[in-house]
N, C-alpha and C. Protein backbone atom coordinates (compact mmCIF):
# COMPACT_ATOMS: atom_id res chain seq x y z
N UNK A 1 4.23 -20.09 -3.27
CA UNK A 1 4.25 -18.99 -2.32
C UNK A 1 3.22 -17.94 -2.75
N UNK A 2 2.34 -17.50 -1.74
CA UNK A 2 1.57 -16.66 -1.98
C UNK A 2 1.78 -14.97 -2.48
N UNK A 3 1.52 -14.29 -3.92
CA UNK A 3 1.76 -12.96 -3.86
C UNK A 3 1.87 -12.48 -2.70
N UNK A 4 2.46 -11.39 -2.38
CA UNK A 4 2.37 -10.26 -1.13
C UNK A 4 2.33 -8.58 -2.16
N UNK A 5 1.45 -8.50 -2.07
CA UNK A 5 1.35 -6.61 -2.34
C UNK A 5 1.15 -5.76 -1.09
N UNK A 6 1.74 -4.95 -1.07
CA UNK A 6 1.77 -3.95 -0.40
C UNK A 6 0.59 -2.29 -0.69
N UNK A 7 0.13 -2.29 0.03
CA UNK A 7 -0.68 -0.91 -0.47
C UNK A 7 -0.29 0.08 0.38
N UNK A 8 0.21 1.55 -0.17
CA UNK A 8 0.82 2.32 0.59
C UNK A 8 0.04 3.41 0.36
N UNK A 9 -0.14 4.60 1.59
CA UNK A 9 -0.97 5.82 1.01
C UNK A 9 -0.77 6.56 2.60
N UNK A 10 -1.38 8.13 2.31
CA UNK A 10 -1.82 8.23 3.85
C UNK A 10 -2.54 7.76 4.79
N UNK A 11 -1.51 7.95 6.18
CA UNK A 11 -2.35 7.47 7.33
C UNK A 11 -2.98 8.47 7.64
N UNK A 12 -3.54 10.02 7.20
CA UNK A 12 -4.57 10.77 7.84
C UNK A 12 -5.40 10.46 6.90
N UNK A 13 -6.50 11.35 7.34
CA UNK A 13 -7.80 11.01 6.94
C UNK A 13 -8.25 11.48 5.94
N UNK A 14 -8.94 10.41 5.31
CA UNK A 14 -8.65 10.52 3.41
C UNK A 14 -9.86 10.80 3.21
N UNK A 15 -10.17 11.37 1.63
CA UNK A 15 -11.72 11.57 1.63
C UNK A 15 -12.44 10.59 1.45
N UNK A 16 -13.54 10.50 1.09
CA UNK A 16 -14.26 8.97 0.83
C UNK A 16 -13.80 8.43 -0.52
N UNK A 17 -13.54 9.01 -1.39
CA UNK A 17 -13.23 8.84 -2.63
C UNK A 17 -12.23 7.48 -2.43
N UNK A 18 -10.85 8.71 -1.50
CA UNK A 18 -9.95 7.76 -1.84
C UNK A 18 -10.14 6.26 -1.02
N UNK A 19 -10.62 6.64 0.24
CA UNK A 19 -11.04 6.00 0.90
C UNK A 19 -11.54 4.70 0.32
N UNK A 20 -12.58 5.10 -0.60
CA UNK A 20 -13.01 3.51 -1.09
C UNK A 20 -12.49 3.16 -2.26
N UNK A 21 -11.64 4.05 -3.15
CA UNK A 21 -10.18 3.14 -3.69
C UNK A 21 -9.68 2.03 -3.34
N UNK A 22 -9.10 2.55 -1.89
CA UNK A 22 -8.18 1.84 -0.60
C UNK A 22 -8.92 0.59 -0.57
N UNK A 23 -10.02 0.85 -0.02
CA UNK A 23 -11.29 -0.57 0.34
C UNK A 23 -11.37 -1.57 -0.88
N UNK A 24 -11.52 -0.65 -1.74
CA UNK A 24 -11.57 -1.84 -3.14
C UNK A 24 -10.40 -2.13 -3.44
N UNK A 25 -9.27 -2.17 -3.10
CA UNK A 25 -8.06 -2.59 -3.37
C UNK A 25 -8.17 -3.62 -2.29
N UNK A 26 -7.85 -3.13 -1.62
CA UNK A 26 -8.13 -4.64 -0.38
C UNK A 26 -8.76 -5.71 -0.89
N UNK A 27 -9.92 -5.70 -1.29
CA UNK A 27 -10.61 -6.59 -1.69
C UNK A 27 -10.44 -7.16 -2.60
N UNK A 28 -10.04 -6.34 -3.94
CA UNK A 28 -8.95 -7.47 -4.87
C UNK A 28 -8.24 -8.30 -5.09
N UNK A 29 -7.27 -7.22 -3.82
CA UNK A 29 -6.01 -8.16 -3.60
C UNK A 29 -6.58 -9.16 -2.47
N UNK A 30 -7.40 -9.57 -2.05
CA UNK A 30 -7.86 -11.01 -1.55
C UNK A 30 -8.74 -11.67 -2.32
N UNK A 31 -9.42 -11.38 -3.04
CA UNK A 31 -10.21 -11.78 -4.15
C UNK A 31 -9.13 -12.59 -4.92
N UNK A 32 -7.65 -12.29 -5.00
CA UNK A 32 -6.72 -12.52 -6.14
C UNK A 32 -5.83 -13.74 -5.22
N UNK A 33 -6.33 -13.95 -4.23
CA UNK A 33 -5.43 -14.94 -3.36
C UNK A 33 -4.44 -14.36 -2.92
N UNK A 34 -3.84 -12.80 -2.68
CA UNK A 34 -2.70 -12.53 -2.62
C UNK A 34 -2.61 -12.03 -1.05
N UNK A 35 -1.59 -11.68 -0.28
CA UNK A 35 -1.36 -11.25 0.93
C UNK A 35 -1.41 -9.77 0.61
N UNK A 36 -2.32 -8.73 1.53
CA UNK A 36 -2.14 -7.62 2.06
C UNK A 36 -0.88 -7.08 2.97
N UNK A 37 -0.05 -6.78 2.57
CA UNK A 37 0.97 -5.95 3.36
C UNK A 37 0.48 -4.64 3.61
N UNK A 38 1.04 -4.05 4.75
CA UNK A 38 0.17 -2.44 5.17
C UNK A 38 1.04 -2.22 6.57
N UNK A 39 1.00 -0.77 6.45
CA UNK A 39 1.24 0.05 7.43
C UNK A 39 0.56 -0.28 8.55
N UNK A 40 -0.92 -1.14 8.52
CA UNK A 40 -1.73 -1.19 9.50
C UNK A 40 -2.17 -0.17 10.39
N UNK A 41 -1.82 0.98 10.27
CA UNK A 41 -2.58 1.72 11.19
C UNK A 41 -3.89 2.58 10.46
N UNK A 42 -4.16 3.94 10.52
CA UNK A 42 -5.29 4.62 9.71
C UNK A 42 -5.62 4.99 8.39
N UNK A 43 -6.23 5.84 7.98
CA UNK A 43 -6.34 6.01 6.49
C UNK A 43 -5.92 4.69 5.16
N UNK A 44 -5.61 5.33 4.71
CA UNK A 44 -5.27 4.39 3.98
C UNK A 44 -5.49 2.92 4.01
N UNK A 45 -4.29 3.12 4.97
CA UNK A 45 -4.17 2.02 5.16
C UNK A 45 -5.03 0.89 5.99
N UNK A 46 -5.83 1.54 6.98
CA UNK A 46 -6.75 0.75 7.56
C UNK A 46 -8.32 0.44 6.02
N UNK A 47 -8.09 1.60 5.29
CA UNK A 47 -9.59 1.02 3.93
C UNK A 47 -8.69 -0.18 3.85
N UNK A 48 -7.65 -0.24 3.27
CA UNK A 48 -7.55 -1.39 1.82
C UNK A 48 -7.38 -2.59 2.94
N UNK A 49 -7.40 -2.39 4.61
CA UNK A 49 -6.96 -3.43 5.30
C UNK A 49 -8.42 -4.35 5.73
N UNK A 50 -9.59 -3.02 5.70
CA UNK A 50 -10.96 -3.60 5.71
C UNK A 50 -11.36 -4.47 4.75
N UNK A 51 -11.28 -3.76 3.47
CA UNK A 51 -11.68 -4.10 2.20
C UNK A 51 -11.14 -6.35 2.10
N UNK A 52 -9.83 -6.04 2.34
CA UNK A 52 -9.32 -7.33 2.67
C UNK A 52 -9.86 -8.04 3.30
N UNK A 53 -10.26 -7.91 4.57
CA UNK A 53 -10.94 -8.59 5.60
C UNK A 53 -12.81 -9.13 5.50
N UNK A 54 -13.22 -8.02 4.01
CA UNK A 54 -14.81 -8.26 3.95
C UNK A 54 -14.72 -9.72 2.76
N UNK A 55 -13.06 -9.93 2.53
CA UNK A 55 -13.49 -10.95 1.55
C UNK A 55 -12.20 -12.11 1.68
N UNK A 56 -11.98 -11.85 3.55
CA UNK A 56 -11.57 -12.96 4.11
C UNK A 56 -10.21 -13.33 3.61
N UNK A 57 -9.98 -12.07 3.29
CA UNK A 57 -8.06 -11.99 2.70
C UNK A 57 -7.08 -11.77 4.18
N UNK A 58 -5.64 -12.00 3.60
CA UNK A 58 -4.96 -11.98 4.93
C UNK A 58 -4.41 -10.98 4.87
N UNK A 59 -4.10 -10.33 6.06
CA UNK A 59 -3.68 -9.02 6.37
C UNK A 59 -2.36 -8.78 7.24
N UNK A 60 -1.56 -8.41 7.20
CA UNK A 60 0.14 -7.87 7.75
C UNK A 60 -0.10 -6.78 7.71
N UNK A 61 0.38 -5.82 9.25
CA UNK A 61 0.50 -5.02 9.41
C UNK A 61 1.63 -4.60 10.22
N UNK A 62 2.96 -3.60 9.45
CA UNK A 62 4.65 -3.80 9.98
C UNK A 62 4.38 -2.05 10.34
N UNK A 63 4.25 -2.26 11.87
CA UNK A 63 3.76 -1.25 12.60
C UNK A 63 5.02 -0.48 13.43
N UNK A 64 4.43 0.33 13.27
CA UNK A 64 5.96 1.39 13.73
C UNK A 64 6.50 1.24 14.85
N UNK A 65 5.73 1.10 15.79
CA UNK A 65 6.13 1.39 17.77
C UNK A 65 5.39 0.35 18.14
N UNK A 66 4.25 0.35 18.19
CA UNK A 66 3.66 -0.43 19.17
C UNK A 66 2.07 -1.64 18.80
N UNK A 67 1.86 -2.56 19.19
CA UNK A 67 1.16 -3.12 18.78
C UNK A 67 -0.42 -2.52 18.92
N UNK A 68 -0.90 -2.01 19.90
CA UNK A 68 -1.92 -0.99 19.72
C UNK A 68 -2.15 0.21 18.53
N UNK A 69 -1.32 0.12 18.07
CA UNK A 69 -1.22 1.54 16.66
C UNK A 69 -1.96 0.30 16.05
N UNK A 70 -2.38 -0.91 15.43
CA UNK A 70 -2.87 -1.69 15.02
C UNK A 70 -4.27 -1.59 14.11
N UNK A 71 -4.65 -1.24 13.06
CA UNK A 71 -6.34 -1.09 12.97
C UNK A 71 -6.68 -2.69 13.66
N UNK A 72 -8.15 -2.32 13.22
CA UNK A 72 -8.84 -3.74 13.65
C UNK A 72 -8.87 -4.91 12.90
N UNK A 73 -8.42 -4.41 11.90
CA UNK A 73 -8.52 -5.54 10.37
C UNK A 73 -7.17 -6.16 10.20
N UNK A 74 -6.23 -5.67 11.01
CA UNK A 74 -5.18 -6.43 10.74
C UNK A 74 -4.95 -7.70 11.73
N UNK A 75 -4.27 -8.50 10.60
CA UNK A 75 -4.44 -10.25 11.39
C UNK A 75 -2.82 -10.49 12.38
N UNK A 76 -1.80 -10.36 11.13
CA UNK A 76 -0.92 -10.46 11.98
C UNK A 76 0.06 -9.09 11.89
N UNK A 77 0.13 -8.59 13.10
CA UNK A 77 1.16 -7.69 13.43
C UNK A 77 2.37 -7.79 13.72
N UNK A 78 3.56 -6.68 12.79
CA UNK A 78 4.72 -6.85 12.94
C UNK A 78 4.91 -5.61 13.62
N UNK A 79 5.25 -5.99 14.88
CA UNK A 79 6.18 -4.63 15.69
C UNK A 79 7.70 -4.13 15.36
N UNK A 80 7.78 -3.51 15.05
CA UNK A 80 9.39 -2.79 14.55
C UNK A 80 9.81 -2.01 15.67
N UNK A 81 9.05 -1.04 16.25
CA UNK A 81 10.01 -0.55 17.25
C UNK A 81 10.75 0.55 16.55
N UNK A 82 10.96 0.35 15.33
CA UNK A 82 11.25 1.37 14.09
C UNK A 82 10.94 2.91 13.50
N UNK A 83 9.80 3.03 13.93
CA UNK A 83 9.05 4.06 13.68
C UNK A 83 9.23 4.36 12.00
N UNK A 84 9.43 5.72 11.63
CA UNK A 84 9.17 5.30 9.71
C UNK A 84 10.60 4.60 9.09
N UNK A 85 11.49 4.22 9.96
CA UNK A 85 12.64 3.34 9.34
C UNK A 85 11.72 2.00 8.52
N UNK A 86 10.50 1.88 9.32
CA UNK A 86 9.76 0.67 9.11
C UNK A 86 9.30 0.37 7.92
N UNK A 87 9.52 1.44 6.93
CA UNK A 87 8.92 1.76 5.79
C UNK A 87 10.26 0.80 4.73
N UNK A 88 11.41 0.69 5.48
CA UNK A 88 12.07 -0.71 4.30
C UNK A 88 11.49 -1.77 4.78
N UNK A 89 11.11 -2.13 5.66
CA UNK A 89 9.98 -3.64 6.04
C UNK A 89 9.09 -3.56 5.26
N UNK A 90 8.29 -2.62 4.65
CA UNK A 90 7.21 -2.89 4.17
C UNK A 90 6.87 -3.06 2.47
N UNK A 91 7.91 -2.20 2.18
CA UNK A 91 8.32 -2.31 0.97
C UNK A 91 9.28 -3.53 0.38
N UNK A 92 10.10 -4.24 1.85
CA UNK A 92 10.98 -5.22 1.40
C UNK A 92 10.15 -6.80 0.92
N UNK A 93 8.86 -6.33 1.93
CA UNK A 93 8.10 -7.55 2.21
C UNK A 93 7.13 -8.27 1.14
N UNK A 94 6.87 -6.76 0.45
CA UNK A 94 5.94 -6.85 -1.18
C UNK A 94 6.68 -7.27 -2.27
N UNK A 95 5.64 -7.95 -2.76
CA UNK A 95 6.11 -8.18 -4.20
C UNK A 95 6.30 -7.15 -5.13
N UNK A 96 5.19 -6.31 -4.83
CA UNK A 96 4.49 -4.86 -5.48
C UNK A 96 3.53 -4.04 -4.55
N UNK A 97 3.99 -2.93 -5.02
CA UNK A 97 3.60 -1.85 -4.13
C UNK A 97 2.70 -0.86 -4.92
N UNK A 98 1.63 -0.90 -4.54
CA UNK A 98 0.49 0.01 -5.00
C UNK A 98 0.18 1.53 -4.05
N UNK A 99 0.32 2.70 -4.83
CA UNK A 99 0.52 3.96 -3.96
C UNK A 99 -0.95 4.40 -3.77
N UNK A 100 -1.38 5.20 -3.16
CA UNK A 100 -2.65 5.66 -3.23
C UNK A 100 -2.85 6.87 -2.27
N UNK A 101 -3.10 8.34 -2.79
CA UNK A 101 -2.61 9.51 -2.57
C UNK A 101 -0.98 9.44 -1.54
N UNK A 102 -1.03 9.75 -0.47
CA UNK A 102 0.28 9.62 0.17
C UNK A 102 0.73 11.04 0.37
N UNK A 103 1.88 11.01 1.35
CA UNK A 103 2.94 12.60 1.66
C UNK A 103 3.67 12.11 1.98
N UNK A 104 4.40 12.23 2.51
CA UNK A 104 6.36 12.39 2.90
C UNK A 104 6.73 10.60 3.21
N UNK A 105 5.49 10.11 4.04
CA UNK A 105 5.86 9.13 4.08
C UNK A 105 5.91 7.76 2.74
N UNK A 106 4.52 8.32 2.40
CA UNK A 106 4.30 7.03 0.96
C UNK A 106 5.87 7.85 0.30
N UNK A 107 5.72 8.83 0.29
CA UNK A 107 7.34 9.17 -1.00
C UNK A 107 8.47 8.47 -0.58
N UNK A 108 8.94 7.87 0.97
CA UNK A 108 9.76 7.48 1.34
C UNK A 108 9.30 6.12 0.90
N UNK A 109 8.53 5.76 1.07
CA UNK A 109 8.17 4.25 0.78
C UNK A 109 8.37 4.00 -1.10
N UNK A 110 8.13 5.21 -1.79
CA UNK A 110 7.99 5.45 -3.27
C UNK A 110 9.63 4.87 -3.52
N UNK A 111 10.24 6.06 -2.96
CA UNK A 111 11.52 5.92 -3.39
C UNK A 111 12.35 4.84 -2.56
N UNK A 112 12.37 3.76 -1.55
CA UNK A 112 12.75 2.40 -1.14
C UNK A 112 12.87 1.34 -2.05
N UNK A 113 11.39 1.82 -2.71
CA UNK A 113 10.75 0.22 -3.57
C UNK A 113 11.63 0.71 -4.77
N UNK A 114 11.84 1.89 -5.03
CA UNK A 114 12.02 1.53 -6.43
C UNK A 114 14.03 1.51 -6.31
N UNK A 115 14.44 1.71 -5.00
CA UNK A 115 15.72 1.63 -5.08
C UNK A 115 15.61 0.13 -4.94
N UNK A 116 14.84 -0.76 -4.23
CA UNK A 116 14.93 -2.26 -4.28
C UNK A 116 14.37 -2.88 -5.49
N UNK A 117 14.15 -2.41 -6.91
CA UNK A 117 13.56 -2.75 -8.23
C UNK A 117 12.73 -3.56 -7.85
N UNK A 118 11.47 -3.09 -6.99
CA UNK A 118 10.05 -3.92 -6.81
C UNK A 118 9.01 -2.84 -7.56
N UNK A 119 8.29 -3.20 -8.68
CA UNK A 119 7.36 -2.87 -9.41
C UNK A 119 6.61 -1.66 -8.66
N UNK A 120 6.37 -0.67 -9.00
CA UNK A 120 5.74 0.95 -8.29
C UNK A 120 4.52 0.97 -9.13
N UNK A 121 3.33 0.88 -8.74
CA UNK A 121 2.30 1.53 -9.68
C UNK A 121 1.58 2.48 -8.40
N UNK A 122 1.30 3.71 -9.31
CA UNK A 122 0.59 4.61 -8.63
C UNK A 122 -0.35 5.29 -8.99
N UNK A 123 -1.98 5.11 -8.23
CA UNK A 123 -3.26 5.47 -8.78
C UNK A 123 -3.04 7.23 -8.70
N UNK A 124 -2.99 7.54 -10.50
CA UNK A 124 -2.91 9.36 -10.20
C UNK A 124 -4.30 9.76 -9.42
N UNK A 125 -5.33 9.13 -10.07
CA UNK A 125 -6.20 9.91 -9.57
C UNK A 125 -6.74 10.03 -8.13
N UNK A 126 -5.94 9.12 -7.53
CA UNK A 126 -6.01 8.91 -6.19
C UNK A 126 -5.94 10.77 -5.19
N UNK A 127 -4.71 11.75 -6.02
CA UNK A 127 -3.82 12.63 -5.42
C UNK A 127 -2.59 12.60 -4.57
N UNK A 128 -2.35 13.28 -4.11
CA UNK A 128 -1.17 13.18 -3.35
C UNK A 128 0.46 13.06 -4.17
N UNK A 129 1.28 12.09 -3.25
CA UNK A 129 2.54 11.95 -4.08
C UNK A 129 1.94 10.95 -5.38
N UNK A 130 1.00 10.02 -5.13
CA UNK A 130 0.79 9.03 -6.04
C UNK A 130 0.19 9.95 -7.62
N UNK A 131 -0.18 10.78 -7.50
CA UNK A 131 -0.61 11.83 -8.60
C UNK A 131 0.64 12.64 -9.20
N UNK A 132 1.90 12.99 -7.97
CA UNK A 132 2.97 14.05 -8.37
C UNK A 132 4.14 12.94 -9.10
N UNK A 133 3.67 11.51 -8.63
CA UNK A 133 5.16 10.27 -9.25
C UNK A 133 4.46 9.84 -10.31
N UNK A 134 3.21 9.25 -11.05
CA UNK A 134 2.41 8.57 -11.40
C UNK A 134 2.89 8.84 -13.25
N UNK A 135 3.94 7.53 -13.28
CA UNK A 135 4.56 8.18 -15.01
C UNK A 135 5.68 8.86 -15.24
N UNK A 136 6.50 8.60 -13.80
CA UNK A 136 7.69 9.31 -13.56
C UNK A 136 8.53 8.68 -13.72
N UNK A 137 10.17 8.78 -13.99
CA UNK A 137 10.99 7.58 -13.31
C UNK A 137 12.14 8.36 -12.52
N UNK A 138 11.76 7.85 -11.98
CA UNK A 138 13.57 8.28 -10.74
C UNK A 138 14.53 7.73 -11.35
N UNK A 139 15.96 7.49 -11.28
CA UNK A 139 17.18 7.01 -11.06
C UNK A 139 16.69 5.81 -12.35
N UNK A 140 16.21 6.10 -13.71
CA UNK A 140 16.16 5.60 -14.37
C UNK A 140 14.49 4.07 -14.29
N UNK A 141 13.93 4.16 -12.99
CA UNK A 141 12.91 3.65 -12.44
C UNK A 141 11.73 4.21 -12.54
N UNK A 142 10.86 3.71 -13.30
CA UNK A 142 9.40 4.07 -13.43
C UNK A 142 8.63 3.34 -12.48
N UNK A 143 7.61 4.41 -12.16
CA UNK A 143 6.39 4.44 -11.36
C UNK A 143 5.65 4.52 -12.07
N UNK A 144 4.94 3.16 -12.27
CA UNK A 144 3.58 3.14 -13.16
C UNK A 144 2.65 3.62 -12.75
N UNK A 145 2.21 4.52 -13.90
CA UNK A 145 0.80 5.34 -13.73
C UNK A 145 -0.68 4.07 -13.59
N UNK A 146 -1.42 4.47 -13.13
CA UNK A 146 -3.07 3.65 -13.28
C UNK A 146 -3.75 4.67 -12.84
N UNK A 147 -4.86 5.06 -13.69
CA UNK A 147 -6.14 5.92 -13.61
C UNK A 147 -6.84 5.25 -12.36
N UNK A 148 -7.41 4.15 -12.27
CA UNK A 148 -8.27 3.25 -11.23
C UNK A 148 -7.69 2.26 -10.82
N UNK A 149 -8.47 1.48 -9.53
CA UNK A 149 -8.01 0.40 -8.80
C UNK A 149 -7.90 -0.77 -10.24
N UNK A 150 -9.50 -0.61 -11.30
CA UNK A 150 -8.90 -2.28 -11.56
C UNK A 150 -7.73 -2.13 -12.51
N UNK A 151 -7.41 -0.82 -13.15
CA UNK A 151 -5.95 -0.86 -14.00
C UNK A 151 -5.08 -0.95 -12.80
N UNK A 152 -4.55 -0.31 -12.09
CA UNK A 152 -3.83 -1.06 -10.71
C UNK A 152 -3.42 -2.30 -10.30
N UNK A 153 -4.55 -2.80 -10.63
CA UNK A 153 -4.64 -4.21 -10.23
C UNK A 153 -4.13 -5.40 -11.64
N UNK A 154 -4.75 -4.40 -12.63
CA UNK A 154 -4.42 -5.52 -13.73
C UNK A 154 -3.08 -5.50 -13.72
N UNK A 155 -2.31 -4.42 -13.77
CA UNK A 155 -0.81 -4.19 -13.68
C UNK A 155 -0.44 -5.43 -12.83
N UNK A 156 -1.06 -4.94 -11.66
CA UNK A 156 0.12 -5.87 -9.96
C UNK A 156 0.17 -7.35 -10.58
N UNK A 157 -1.21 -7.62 -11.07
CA UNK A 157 -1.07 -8.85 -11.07
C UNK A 157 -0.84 -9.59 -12.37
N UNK A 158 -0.76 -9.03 -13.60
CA UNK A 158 -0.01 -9.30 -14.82
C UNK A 158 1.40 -10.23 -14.63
């Protein structure tokens, strides 16, 4: 069975920085044979969904309302109808969940995964919640810190 990682972050509009974090994560995680899980819609989540797609990785996107919220890079879409309830689909669906800046919503997604004991790593330098959790533990649950995508990555996929 193929890995599934999840990459979680904001859907507004990120700077380029993080932006091509996002992108180079995508691309890893298809580089690595593994499935892209994603919010599928903007920011964030549409980089790491490109990044995926420039190196012919597969892409899931467990979309809140409607199949048009969709970026373009995503292959197959899951409609929920859910709106951010959707956020235990996405976290249920990963193996591991990689944060990358984020607000209210990645924190809801932060704190899902780690109530379902699925592995949390979160790029501090990214910002956001992934900078305010990054080395933390909740409810006895650590959120692994990573400076960059490829410590990120070496983690997910260790």
């Amino acid at each position: 069975m193929l890995k599934q990682i999840a990459i979680i972050g904001s859907a507004d509009r990120v700077s380029s920085e993080v932006e091509q974090m996002a992108e180079e994560l995508g691309q890893e995680i298809a580089r690595s044979g593994a499935v892209l899980i994603s919010g599928g819609r903007k920011g964030v989540m549409e980089a790491s969904c490109r990044g995926a797609k420039k190196e012919n990785g597969l892409v899931v996107g467990i979309l809140p309302k409607t199949r048009d919220q969709a970026n373009q890079f995503v292959d197959i879409c899951i409609v929920t109808g859910m709106g951010d309830a959707r956020n235990v689909l996405n976290v249920n669906s990963a193996d591991i969940i990689i944060s990358v800046c984020g607000g209210a919503g990645t924190l809801s997604e932060i704190a899902l995964a780690l109530k379902a004991n699925k592995k949390v790593i979160a790029i501090r330098t990214s910002g956001g919640v992934s900078r305010m959790l990054a080395g933390k533990a909740i409810d006895g649950r650590a959120v692994i810190s990573a400076d960059n995508v490829k410590e990120a990555l070496r983690i997910a996929l260790e």
